[in-house]
PDB file of N, CA and C in Angstrom:
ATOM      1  N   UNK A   1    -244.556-105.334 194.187  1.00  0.00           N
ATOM      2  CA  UNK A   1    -243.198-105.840 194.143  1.00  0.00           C
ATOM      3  C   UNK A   1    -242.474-105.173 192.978  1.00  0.00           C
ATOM      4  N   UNK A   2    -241.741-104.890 193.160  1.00  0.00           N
ATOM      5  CA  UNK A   2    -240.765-104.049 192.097  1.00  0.00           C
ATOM      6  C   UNK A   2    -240.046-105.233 190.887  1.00  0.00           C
ATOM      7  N   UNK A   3    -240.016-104.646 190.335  1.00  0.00           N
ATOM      8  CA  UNK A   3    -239.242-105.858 188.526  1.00  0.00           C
ATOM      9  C   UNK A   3    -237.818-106.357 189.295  1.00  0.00           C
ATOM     10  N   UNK A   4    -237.267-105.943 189.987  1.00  0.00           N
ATOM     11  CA  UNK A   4    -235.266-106.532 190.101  1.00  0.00           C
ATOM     12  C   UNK A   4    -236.190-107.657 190.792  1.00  0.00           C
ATOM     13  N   UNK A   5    -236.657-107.199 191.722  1.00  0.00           N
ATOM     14  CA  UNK A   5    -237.444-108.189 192.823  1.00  0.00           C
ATOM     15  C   UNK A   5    -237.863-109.697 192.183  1.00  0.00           C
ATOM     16  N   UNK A   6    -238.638-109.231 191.450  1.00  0.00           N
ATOM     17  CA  UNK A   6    -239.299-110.038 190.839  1.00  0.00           C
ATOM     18  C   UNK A   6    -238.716-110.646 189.734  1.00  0.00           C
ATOM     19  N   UNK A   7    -237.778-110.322 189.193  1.00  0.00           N
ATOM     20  CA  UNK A   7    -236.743-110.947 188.055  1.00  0.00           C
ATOM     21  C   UNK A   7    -235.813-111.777 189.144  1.00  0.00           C
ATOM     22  N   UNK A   8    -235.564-111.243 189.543  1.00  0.00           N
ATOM     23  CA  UNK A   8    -234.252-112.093 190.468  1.00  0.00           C
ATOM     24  C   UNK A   8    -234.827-113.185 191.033  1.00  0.00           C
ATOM     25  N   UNK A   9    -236.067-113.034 191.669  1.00  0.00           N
ATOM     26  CA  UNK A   9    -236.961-114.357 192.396  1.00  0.00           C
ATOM     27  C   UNK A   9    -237.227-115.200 191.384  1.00  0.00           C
ATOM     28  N   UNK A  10    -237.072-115.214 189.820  1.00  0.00           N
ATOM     29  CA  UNK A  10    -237.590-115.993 189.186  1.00  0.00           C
ATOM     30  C   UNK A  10    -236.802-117.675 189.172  1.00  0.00           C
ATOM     31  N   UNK A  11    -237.164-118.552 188.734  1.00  0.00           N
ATOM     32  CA  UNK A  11    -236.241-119.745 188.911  1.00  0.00           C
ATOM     33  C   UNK A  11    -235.182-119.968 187.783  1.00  0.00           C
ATOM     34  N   UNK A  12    -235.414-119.403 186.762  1.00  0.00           N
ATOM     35  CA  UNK A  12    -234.585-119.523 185.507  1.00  0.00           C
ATOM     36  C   UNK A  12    -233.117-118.367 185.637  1.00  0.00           C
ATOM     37  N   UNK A  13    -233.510-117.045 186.454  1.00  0.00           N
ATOM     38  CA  UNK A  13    -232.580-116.300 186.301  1.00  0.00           C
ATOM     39  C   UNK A  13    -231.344-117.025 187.427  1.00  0.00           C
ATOM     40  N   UNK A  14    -231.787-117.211 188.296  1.00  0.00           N
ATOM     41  CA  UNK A  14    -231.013-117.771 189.413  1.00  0.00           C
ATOM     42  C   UNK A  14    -230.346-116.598 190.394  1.00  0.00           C
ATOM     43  N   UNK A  15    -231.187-115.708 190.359  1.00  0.00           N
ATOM     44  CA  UNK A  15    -230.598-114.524 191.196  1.00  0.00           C
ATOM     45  C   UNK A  15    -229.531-113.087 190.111  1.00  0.00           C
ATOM     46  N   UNK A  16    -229.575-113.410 189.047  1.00  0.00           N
ATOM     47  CA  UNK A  16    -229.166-113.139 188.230  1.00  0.00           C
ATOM     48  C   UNK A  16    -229.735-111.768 187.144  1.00  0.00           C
ATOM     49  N   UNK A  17    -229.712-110.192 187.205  1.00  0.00           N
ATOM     50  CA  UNK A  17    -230.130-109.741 186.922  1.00  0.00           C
ATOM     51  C   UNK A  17    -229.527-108.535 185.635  1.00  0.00           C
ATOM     52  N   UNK A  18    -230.277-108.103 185.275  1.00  0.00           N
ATOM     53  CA  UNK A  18    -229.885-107.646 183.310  1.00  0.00           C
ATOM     54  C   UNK A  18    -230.550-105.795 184.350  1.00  0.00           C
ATOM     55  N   UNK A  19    -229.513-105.799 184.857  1.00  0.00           N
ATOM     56  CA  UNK A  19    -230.043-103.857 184.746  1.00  0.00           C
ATOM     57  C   UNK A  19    -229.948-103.142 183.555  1.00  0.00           C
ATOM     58  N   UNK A  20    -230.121-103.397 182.441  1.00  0.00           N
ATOM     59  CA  UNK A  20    -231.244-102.570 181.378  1.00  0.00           C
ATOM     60  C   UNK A  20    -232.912-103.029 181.456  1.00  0.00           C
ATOM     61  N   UNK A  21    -232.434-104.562 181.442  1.00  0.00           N
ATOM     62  CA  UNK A  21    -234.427-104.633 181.478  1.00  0.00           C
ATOM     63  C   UNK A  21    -234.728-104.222 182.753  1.00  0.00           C
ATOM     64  N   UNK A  22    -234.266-104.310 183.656  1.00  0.00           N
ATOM     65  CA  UNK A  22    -234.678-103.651 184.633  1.00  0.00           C
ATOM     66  C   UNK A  22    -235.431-101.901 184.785  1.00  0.00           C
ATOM     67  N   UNK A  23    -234.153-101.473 184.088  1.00  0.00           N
ATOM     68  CA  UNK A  23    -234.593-100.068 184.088  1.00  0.00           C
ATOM     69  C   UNK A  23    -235.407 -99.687 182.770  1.00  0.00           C
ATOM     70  N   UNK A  24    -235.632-100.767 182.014  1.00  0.00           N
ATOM     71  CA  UNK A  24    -236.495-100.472 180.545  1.00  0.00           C
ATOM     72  C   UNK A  24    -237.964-100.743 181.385  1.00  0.00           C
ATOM     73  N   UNK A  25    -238.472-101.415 182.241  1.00  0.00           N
ATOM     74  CA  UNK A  25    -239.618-101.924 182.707  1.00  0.00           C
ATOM     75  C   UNK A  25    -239.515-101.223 183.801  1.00  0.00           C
ATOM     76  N   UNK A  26    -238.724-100.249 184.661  1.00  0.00           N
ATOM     77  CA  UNK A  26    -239.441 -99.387 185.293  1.00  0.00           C
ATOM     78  C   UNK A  26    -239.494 -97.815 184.465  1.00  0.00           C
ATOM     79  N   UNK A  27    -239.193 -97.831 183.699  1.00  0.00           N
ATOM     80  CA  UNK A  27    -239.364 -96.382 182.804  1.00  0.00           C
ATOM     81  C   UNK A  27    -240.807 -96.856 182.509  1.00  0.00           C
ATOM     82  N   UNK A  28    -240.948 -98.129 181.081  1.00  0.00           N
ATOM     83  CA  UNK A  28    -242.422 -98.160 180.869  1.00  0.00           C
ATOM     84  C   UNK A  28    -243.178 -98.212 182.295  1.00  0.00           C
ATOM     85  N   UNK A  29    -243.215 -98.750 183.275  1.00  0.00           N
ATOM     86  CA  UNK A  29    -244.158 -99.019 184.024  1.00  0.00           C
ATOM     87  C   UNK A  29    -244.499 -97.127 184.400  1.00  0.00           C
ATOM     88  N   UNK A  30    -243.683 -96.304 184.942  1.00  0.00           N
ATOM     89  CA  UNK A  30    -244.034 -94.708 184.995  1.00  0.00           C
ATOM     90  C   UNK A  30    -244.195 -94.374 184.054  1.00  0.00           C
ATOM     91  N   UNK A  31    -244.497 -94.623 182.368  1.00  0.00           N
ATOM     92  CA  UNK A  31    -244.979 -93.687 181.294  1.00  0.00           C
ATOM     93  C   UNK A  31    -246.359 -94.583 181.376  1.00  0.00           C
ATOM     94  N   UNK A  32    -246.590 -95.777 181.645  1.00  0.00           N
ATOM     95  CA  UNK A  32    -248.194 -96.140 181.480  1.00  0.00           C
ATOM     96  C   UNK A  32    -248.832 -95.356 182.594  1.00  0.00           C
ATOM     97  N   UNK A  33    -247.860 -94.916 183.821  1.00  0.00           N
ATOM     98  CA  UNK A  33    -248.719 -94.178 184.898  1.00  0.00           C
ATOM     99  C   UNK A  33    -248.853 -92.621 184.676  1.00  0.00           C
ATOM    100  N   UNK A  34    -247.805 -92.163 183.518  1.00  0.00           N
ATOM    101  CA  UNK A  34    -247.943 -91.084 183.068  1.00  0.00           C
ATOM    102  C   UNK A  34    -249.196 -90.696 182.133  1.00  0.00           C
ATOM    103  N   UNK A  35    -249.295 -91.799 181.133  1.00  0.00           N
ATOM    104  CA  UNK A  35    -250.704 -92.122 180.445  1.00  0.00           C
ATOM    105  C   UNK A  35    -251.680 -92.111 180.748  1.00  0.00           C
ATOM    106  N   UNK A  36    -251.773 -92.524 181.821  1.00  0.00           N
ATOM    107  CA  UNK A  36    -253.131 -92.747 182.547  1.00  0.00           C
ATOM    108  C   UNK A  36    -253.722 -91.563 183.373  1.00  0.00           C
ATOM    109  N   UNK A  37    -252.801 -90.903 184.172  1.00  0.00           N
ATOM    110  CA  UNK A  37    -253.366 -89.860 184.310  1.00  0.00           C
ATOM    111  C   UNK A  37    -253.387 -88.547 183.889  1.00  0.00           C
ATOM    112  N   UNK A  38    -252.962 -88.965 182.633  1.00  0.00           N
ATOM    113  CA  UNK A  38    -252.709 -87.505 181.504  1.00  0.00           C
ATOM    114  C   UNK A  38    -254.183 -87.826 180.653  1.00  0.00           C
ATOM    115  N   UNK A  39    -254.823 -89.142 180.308  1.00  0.00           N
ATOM    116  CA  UNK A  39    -255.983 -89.864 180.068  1.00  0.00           C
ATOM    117  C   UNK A  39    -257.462 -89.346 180.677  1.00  0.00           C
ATOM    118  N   UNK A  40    -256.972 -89.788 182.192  1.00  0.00           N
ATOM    119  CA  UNK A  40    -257.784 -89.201 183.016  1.00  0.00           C
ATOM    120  C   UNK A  40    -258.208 -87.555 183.193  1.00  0.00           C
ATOM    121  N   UNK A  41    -257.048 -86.790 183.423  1.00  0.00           N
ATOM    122  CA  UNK A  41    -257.281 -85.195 183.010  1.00  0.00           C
ATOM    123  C   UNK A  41    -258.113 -84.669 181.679  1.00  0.00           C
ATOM    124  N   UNK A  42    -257.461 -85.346 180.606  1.00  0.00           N
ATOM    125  CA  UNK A  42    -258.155 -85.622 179.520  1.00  0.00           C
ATOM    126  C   UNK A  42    -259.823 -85.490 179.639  1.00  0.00           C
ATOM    127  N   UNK A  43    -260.379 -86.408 180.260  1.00  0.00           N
ATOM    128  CA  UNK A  43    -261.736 -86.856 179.815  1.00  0.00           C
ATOM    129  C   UNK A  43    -262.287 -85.831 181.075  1.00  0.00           C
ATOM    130  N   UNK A  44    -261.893 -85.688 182.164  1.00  0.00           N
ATOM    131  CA  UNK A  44    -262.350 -84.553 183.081  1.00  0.00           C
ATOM    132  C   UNK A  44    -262.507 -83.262 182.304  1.00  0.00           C
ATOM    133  N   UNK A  45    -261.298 -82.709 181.677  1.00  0.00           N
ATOM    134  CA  UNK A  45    -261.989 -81.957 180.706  1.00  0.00           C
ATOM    135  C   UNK A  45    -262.546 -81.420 179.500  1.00  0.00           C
ATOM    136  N   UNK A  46    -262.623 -82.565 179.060  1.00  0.00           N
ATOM    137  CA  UNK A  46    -263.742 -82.634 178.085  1.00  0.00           C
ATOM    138  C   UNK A  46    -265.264 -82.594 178.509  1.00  0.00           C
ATOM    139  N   UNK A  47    -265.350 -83.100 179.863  1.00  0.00           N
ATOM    140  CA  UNK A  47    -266.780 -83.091 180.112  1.00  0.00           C
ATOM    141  C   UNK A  47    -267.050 -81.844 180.804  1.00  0.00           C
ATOM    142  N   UNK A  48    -266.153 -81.198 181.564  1.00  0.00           N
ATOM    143  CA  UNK A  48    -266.012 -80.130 182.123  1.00  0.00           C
ATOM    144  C   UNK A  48    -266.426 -78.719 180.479  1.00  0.00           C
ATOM    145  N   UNK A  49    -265.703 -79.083 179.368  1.00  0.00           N
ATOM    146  CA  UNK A  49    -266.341 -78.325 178.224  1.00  0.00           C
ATOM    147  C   UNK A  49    -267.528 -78.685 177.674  1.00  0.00           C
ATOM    148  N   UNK A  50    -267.647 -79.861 177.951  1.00  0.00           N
ATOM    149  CA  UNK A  50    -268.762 -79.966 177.196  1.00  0.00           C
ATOM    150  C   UNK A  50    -270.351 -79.381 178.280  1.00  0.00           C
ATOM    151  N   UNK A  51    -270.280 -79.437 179.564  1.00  0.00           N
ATOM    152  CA  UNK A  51    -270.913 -78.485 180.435  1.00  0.00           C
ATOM    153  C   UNK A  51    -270.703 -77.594 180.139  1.00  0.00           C
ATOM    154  N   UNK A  52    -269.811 -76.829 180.319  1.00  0.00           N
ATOM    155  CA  UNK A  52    -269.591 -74.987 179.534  1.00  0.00           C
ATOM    156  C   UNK A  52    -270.684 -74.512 178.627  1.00  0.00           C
ATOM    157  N   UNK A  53    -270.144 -75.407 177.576  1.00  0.00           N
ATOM    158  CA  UNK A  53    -270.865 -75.124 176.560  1.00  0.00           C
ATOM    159  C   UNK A  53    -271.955 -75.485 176.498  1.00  0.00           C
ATOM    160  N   UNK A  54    -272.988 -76.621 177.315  1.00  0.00           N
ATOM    161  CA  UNK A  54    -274.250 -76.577 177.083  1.00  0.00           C
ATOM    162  C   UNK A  54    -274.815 -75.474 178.169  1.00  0.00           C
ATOM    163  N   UNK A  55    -274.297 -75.005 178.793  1.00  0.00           N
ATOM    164  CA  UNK A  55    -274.985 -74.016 179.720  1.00  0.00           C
ATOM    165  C   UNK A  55    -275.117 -72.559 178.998  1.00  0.00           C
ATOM    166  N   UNK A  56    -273.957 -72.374 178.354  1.00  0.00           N
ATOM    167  CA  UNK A  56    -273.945 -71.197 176.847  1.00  0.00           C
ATOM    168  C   UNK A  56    -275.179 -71.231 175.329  1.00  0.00           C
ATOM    169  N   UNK A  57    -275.632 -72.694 174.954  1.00  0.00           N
ATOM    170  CA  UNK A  57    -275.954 -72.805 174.209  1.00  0.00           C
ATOM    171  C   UNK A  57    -277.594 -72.207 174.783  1.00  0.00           C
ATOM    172  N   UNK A  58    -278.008 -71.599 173.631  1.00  0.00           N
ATOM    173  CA  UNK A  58    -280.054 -71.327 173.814  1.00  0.00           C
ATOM    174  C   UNK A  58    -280.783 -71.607 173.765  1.00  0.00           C
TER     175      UNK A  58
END
């Protein structure tokens, strides 16, 4: 469910929505997905070097 969605359904707002938090909580929500798979690449290659290099070592 998307944040307007889900802000607007709430009972306190009353249908009532703040497009900055809106668009502040879908920016963070795509930089934690940016994180994560910049994270993920990350540790792929590190292990990917760290094979390299034990196949080099004598």
């Amino acid at each position: 469910m998307r944040a307007q969605e889900m802000i607007r359904t709430h009972p306190q707002v009353k249908g009532n929505i703040n497009d900055a938090l809106i668009r502040c909580i879908e920016e963070c929500y795509a930089c934690a997905q940016t994180c994560t798979a910049c994270a993920e690449a990350c540790r792929s290659c590190e292990k990917a070097c760290q094979e390299a290099a034990a196949s080099v070592t004598p």
